[in-house]
Protein backbone atom coordinates (compact mmCIF):
# COMPACT_ATOMS: atom_id res chain seq x y z
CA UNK A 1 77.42 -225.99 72.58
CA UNK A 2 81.05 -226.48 73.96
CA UNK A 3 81.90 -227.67 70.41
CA UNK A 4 80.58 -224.57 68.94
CA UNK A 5 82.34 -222.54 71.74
CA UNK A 6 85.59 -224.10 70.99
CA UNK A 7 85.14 -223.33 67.36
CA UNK A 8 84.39 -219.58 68.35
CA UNK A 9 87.27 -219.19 70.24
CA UNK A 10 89.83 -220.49 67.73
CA UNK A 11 88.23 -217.98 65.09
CA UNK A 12 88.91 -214.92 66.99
CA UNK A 13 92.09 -216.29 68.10
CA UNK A 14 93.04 -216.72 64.28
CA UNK A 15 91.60 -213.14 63.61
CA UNK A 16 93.73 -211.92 66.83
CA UNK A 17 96.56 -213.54 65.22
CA UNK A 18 96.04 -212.11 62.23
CA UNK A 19 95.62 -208.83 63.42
CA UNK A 20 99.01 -209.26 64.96
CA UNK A 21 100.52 -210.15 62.29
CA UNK A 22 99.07 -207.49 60.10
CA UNK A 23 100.13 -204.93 62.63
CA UNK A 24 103.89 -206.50 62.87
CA UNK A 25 103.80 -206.09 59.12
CA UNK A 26 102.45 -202.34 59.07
CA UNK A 27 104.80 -201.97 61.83
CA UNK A 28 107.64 -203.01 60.42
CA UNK A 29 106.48 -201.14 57.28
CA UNK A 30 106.37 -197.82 59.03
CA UNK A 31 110.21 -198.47 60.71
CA UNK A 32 111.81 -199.35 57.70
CA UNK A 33 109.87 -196.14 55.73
CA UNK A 34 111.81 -193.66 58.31
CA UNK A 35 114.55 -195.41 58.22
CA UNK A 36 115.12 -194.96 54.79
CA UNK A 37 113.56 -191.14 54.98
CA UNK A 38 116.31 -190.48 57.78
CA UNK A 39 118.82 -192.23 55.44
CA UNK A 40 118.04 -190.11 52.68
CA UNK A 41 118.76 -186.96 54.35
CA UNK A 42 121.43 -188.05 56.26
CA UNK A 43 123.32 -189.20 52.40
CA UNK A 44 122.83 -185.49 51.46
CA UNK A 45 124.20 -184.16 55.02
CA UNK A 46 127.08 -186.26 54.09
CA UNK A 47 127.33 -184.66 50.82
CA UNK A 48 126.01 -181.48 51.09
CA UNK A 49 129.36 -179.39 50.25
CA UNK A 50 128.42 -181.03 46.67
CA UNK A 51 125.76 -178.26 46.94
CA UNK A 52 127.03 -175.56 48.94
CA UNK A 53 128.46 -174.00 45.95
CA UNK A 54 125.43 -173.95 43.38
CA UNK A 55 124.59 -169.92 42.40
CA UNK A 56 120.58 -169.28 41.70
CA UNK A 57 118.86 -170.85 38.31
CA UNK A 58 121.56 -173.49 38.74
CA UNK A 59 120.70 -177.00 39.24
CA UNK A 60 122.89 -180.34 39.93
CA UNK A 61 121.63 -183.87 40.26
CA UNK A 62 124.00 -187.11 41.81
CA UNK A 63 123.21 -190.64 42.80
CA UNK A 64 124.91 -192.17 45.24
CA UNK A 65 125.50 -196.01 46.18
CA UNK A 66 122.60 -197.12 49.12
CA UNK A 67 125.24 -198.07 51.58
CA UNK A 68 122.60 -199.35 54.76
CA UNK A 69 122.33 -202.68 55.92
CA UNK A 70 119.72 -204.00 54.60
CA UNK A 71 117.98 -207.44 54.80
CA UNK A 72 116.72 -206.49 50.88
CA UNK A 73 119.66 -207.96 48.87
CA UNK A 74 119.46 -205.50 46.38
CA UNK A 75 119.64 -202.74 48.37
CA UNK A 76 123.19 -202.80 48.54
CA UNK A 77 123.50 -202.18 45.03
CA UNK A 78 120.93 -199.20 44.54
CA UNK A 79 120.76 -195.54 44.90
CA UNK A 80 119.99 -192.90 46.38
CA UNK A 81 119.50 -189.43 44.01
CA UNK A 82 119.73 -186.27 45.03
CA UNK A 83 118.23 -183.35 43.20
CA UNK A 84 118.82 -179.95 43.95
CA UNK A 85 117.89 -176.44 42.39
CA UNK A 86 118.93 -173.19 43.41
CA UNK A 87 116.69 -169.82 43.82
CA UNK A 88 116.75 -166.43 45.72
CA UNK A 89 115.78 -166.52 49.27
CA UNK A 90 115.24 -162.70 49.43
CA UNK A 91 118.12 -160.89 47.87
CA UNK A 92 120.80 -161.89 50.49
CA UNK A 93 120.36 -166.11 50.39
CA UNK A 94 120.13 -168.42 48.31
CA UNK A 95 118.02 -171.51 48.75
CA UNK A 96 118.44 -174.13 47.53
CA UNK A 97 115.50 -176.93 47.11
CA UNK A 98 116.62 -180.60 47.66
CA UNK A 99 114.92 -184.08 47.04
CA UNK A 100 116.65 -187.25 48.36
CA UNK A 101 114.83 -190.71 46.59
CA UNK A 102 115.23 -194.38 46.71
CA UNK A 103 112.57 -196.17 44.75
CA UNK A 104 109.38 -195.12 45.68
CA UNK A 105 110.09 -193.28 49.01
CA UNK A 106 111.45 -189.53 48.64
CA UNK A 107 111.66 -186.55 50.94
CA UNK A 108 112.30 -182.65 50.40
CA UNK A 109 113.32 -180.35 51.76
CA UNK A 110 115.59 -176.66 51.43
CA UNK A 111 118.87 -175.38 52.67
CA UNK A 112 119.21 -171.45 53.12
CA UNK A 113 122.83 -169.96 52.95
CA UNK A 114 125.00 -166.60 52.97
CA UNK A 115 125.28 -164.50 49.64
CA UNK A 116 127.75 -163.43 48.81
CA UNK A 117 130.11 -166.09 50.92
CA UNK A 118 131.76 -166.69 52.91
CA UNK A 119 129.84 -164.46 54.90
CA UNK A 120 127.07 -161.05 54.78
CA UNK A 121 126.59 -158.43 57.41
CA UNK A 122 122.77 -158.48 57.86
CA UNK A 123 122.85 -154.47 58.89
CA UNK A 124 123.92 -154.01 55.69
CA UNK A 125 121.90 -152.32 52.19
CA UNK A 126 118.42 -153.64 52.21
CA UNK A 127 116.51 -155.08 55.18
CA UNK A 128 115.46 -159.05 54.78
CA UNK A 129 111.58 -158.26 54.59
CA UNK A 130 109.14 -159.76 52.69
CA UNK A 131 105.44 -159.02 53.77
CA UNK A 132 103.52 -161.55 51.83
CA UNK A 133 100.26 -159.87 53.05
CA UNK A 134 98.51 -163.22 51.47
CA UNK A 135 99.67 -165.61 54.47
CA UNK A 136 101.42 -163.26 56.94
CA UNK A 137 103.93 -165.90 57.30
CA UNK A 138 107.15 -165.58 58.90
CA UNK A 139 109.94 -165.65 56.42
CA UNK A 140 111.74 -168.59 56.84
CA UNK A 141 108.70 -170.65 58.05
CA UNK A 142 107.78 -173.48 56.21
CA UNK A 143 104.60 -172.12 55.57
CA UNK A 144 106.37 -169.10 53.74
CA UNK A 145 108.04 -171.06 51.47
CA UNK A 146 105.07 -173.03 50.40
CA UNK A 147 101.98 -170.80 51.46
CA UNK A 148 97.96 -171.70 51.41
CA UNK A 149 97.04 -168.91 48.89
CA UNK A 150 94.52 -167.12 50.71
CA UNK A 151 92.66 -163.61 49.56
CA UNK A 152 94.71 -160.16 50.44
CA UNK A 153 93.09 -158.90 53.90
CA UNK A 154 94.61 -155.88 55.03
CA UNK A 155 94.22 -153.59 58.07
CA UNK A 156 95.72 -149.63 57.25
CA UNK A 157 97.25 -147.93 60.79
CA UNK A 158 97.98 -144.63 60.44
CA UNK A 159 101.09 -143.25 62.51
CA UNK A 160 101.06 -139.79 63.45
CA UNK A 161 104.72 -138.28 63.79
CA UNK A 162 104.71 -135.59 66.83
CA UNK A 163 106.30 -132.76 64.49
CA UNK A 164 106.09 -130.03 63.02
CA UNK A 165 103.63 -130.58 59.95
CA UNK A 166 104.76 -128.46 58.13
CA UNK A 167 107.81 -130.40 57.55
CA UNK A 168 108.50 -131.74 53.68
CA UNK A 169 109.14 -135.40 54.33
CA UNK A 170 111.42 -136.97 51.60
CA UNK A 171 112.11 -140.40 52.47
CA UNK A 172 112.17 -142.63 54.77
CA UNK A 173 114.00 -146.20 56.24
CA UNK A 174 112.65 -148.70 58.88
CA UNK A 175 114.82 -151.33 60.95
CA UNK A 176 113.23 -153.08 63.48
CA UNK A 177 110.20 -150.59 64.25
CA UNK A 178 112.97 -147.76 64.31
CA UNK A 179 112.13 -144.77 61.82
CA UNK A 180 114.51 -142.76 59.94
CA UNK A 181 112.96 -140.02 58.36
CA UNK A 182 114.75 -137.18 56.11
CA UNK A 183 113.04 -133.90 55.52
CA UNK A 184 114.13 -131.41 52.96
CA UNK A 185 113.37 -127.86 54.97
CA UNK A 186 113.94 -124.53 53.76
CA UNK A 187 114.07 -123.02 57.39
CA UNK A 188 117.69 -123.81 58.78
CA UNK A 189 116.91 -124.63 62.56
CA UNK A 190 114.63 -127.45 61.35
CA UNK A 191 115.77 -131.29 61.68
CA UNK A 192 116.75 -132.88 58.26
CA UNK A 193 117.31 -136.45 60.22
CA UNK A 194 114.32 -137.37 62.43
CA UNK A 195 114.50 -140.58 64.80
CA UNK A 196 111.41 -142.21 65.94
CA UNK A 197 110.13 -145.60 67.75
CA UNK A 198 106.88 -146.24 66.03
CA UNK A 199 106.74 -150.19 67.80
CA UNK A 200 102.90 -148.91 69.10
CA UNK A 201 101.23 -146.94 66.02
CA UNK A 202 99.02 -145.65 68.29
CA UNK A 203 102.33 -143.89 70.73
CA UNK A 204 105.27 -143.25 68.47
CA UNK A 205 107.81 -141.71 70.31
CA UNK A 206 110.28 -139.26 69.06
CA UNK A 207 114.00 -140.66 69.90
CA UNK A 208 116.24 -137.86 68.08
CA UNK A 209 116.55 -135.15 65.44
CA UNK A 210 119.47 -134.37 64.03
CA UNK A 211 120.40 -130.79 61.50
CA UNK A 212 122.92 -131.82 59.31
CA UNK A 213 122.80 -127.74 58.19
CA UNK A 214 121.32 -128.17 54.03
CA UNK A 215 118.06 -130.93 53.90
CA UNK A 216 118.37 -133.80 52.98
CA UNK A 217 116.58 -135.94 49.94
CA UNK A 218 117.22 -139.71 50.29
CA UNK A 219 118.73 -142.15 52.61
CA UNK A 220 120.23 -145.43 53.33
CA UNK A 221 121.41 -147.76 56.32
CA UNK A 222 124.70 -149.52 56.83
CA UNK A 223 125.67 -151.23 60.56
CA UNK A 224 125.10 -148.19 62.73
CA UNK A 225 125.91 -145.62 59.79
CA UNK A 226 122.86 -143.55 57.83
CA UNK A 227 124.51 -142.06 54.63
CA UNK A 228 122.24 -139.29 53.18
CA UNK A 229 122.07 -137.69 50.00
CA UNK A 230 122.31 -134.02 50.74
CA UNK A 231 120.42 -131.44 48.88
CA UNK A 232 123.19 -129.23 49.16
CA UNK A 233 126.00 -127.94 47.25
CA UNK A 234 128.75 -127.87 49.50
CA UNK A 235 128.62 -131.87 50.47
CA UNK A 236 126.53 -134.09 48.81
CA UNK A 237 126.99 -136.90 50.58
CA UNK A 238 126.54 -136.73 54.62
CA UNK A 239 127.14 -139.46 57.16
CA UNK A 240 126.08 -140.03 60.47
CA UNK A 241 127.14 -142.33 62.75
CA UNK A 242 124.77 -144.01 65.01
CA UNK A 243 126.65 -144.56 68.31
CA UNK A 244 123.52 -144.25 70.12
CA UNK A 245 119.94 -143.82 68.58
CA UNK A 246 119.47 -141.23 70.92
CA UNK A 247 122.36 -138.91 69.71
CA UNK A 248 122.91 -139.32 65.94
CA UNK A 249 126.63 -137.82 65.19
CA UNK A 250 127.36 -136.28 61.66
CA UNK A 251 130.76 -137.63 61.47
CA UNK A 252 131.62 -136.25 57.67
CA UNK A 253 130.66 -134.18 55.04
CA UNK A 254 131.77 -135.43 51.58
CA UNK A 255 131.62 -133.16 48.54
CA UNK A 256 131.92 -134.66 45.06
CA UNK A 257 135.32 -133.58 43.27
CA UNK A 258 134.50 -131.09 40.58
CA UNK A 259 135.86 -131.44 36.70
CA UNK A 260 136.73 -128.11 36.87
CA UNK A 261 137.34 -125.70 39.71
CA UNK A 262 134.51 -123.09 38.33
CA UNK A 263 132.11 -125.88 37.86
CA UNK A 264 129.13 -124.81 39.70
CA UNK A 265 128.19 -128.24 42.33
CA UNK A 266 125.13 -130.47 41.86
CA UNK A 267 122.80 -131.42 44.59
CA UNK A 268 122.08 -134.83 46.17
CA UNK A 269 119.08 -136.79 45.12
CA UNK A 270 119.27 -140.93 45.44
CA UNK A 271 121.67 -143.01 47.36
CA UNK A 272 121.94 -146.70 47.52
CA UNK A 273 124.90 -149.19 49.88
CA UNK A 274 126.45 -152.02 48.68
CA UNK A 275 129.52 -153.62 49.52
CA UNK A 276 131.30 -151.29 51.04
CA UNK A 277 129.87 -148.70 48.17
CA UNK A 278 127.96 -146.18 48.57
CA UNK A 279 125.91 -145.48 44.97
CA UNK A 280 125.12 -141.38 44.83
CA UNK A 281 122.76 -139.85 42.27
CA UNK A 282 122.40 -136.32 41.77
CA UNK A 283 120.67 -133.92 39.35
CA UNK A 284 122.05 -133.23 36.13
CA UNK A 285 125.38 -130.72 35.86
CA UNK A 286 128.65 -131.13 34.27
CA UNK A 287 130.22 -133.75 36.07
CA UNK A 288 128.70 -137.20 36.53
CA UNK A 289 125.37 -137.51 37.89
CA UNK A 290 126.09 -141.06 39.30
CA UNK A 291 129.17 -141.97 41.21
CA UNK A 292 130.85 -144.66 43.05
CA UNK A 293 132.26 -143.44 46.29
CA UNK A 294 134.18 -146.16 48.71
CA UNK A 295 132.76 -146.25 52.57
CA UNK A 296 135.20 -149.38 53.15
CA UNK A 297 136.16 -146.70 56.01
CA UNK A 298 132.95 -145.01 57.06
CA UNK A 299 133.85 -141.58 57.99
CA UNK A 300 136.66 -141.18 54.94
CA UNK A 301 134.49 -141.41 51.86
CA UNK A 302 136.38 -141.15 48.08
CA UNK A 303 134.70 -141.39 44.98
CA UNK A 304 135.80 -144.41 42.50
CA UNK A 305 133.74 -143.52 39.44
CA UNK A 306 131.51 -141.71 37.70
CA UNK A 307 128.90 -141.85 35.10
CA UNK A 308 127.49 -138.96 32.74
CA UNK A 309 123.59 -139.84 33.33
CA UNK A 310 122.95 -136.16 31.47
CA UNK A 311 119.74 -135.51 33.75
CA UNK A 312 118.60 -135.71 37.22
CA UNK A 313 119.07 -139.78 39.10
CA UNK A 314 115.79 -139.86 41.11
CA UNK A 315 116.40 -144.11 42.47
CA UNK A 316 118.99 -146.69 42.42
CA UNK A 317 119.26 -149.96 43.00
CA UNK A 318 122.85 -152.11 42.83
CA UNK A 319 122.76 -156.00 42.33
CA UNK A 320 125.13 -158.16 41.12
CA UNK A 321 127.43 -155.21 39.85
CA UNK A 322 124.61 -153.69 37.86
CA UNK A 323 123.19 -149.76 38.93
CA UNK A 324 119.93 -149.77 37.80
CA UNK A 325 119.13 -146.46 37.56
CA UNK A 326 115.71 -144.12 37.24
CA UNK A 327 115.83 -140.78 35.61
CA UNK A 328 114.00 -138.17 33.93
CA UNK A 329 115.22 -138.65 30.19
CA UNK A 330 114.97 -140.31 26.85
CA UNK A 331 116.47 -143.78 28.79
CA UNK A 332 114.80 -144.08 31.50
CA UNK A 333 115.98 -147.50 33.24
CA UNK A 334 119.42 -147.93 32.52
CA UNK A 335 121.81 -151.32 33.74
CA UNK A 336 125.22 -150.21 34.34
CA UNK A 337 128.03 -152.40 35.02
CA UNK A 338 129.92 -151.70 38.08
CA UNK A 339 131.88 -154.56 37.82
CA UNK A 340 135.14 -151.65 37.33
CA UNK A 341 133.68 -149.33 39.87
CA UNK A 342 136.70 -146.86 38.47
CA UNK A 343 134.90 -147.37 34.95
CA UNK A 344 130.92 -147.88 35.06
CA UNK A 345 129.43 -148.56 31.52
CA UNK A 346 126.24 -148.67 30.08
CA UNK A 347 125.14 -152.31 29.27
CA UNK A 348 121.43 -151.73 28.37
CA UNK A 349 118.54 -149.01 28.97
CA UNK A 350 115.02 -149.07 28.30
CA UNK A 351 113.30 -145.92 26.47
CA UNK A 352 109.12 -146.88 27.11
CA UNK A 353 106.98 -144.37 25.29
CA UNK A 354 106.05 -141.42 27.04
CA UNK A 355 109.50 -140.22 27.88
CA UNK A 356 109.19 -137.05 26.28
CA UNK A 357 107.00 -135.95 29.31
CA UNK A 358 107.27 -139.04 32.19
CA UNK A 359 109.83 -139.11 34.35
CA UNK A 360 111.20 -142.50 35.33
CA UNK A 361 111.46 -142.29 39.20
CA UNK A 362 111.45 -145.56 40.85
CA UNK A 363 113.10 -148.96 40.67
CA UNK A 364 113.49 -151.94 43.32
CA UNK A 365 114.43 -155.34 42.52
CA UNK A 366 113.66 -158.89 44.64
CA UNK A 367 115.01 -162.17 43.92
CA UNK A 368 115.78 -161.56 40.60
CA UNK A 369 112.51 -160.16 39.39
CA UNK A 370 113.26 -156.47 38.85
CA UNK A 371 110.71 -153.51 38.93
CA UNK A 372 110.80 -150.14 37.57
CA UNK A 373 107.88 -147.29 37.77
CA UNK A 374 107.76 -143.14 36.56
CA UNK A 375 105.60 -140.54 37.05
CA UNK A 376 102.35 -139.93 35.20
CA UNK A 377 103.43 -136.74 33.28
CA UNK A 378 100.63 -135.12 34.32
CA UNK A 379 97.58 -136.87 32.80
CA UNK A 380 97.32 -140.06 31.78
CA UNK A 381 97.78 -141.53 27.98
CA UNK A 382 96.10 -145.62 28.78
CA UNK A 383 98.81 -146.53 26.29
CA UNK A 384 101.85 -144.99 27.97
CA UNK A 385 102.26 -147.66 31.25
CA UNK A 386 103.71 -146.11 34.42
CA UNK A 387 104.62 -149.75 35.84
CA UNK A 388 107.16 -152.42 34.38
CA UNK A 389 108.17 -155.51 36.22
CA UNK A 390 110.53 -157.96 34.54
CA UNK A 391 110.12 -161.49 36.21
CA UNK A 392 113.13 -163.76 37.61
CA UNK A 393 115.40 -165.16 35.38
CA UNK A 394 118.66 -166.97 35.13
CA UNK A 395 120.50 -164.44 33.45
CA UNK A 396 120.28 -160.11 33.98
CA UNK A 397 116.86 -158.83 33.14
CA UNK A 398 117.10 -157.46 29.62
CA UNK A 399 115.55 -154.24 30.42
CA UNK A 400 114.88 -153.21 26.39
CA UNK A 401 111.93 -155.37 26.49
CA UNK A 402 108.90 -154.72 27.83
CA UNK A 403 108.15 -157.75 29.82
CA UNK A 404 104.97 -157.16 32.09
CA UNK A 405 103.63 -153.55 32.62
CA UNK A 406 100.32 -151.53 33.86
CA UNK A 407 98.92 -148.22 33.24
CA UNK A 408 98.98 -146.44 36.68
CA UNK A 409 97.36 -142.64 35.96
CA UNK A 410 98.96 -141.41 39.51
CA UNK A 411 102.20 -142.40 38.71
CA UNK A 412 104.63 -144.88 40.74
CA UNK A 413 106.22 -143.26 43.91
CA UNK A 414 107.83 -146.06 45.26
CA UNK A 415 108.03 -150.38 44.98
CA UNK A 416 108.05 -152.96 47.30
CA UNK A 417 108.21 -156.99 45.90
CA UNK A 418 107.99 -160.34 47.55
CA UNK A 419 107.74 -163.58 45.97
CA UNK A 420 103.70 -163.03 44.44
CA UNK A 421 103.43 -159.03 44.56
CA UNK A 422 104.13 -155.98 43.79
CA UNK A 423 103.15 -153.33 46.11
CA UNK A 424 103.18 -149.82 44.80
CA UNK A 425 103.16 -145.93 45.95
CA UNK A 426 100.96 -144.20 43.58
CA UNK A 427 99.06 -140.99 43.62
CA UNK A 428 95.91 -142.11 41.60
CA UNK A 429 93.14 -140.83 44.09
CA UNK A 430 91.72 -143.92 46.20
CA UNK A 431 94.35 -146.51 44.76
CA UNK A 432 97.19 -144.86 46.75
CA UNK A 433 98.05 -148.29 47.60
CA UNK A 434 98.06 -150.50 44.63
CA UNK A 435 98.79 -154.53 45.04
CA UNK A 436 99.40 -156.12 41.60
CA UNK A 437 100.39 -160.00 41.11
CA UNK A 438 103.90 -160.35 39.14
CA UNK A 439 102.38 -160.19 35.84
CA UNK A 440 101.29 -156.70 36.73
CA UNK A 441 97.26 -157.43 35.62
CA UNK A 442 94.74 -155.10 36.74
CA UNK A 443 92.29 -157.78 36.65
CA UNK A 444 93.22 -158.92 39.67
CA UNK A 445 94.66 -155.79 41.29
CA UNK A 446 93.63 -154.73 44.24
CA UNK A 447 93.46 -151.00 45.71
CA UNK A 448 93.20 -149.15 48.79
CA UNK A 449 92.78 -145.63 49.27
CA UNK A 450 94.50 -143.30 51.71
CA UNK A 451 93.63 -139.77 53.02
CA UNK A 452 97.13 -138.17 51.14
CA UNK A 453 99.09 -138.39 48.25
CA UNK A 454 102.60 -141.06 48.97
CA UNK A 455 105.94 -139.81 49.26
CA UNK A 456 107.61 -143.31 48.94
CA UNK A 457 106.90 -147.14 50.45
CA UNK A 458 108.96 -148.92 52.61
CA UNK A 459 109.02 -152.56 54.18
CA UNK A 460 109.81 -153.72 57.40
CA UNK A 461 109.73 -157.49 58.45
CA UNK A 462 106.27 -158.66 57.76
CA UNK A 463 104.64 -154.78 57.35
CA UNK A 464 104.92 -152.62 54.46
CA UNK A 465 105.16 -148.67 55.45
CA UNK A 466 103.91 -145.62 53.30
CA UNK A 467 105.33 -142.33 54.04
CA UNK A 468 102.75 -139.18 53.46
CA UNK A 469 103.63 -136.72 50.87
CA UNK A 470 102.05 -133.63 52.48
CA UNK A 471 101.66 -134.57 56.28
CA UNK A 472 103.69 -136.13 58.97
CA UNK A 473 102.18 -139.60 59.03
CA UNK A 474 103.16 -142.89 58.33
CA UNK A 475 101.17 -145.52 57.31
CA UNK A 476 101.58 -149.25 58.75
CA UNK A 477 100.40 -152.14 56.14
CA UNK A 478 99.67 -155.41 57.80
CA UNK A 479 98.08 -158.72 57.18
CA UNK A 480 94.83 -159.56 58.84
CA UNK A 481 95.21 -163.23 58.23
CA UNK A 482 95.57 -165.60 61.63
């Protein structure tokens, strides 16, 4: 028995032994595994301005010698490789995707940085929003970047605006669960800038109205300046300084020169900031309909430029010193260069069929992938397509070809984009809200009705906004996903 106890207790001692050993080992394994992982990103730290510089669609790749201590005598003389590929992080970063290996052990990871550098102003042109009503992930979150794909769920708020309802609502902007609204009113005491904190749907609160005298028809946001486009024939262009949200100031009237004194004036219709830039369409007349006006000093606009559109602009979008512009007429997406602001050209316009009676009315781009929609005409030919969407790439979209598109019978009214959707404005009864994937299928399309017809859409962080045609709501898109 004492014999056989003996022999027991050297067995598990051998197995304890064992196990100690084994767990040294795994141990060991585990230290030496993050030490290499924190090696690997600490070589591309080290080299990172390597990087820094690479534009979107670009892509570098460098090894690098090992250069640890390492009891492995051929670590010494291995590598490490870094891979990196840059993308669009919205439409004001680039990211750029990174994976450090040596051997068998790699780690990834993604660097986010200014566009244009050295530096943005993030009150500037667009808002940063993406609402990815899929994951309702934050952007910048890792789960953003590389989402669980999960079905749309969506809850619809509507926001009633305490005004007048008789008010014609023409567009409208949303920073931080602020509201800027433009109306278009025929009586003259009515507000044509409207001001409102809509943070609780249920409670928005009016803040400030502001008459800038003639309505106005579109609008955009700069640091604390709103430049309008004016429906109005003695100043075109208004802007308003934003001191304080509570009292808006119109701080200049700017009326486009005129190619000859008796030339009667056109009206505003689109606007769009870049740069420094402000980008003003108006309807057709004999002067150009789109022009280039410098805003490097606010309150002392000049126009640059001009183009001869020959019809009414109705949307605008400015990227990479390229107008993409929406009208009514035979070319109805045109790319300008704006590379010379003092001398826009055309570079390349797409003519769909159905221009004869379509209007093309709305455009909006996001990283890279570039979206253009027009109205219906009316009633709706299956074969004439209301909704065009050409997909990132590493050079300009080549807007002559038809690259993804959808028949929409209500017409497009306004875009928003993120990284898997398109969201659209349309007036086709109980698909008012229309959420296609970035080929544009209706097969997998999905639609939600509203009680009125869109004026435009909007987006604002993670929420996507829908401004009412014929009544003074606004309606607040969100995710229902936890």
């Amino acid at each position: 028995m004492m014999l056989l106890d003996i022999l027991m207790a050297l067995s598990l001692a051998a197995v304890f032994v064992s196990g100690m050993t084994a767990a040294s080992i795994e141990a060991r394994e585990v230290f030496e595994r993050a030490k290499t992982r924190a090696d690997l990103i600490q070589a591309y730290v080290v080299h990172q301005t390597e990087f820094a510089s690479l534009l979107p669609y670009e892509s570098r790749v460098e090894s690098y010698p090992y250069g640890f201590t390492s009891t492995d005598s051929t670590a010494a003389s291995s590598t490490i490789m870094i891979k990196a590929n840059a993308r669009w992080y919205g439409n004001d970063r680039i990211e750029t995707d990174i994976t450090s290996s040596y051997g068998s052990t790699s780690i990834s990871f993604m660097a986010i940085r200014e566009y244009p550098l050295p530096s943005i102003d993030d009150a500037a042109g667009t808002p940063l929003c993406s609402p990815d009503l899929s994951s309702n992930n934050e952007v910048g979150s890792y789960d953003y970047d590389y989402p669980a794909k999960l079905d749309i769920s969506i809850s619809i708020t509507p926001i009633a605006l305490p005004i007048d309802p008789l008010l014609p609502l023409t567009d409208l902007v949303i920073r931080d669960d602020i509201a800027y609204i433009s109306t278009d009113s025929s009586k003259s005491s009515d507000p044509d800038l409207i001001i409102a904190d809509i943070s609780n749907p249920n409670h928005p609160k009016i803040i400030s109205e502001l008459d800038t005298g003639p309505g106005l028809s579109a609008l955009t946001i700069a640091g604390k300046y709103v430049y309008a486009a004016a429906a109005s024939t003695a100043a075109e262009l208004h802007v308003i300084r934003l001191d304080s949200l509570a009292s808006p100031i119109l701080a200049k009237k700017y009326r486009l020169p005129l190619p000859q004194s008796s030339t009667t004036p056109p009206t505003g219709t689109a606007i769009f900031y870049d740069k420094n830039k402000i980008y003003l369409g108006t309807n057709k007349w004999d002067g150009d309909e789109f022009s280039v006006i410098d805003v490097s000093v606010p309150e002392n606009p000049s126009k640059i430029g001009g183009y001869e559109i020959g019809s009414k602009v109705n949307s605008i979008y400015v990227r990479d010193s390229i107008a993409y512009i929406a009208a009514p007429s035979q070319m109805q997406l045109r790319a300008l260069s704006v590379a010379d602001s003092a001398h826009p050209y055309l570079m390349n316009a797409f003519s769909p069929s159905g221009w004869q009676r379509q209007e093309g009315n709305k455009v909006s781009y996001f990283e890279g992938a570039l979206s253009f929609g027009r109205t219906s005409g009316g009633y709706d030919i299956p074969t004439d397509h209301e909704l065009f969407n050409w997909p990132p790439a590493s050079s300009t979209p080549d807007i002559s070809k038809d690259q993804g598109s959808a028949n929409v019978p209500g017409g497009i009214y306004g875009i928003v984009a993120d990284r898997d959707h398109v969201y659209v404005a349309t007036r086709t009864v109980d698909q008012e809200l229309s959420i296609y994937d970035e080929s544009l299928s209706t097969s997998t399309a999905r639609y939600y009705s509203l009680p009125v017809a869109p004026q435009t859409i909007t987006c604002d962080g993670r929420k996507i906004y829908i401004l009412a045609h014929t009544a003074p709501v606004i309606y607040e898109i969100t995710s229902t996903q936890t």
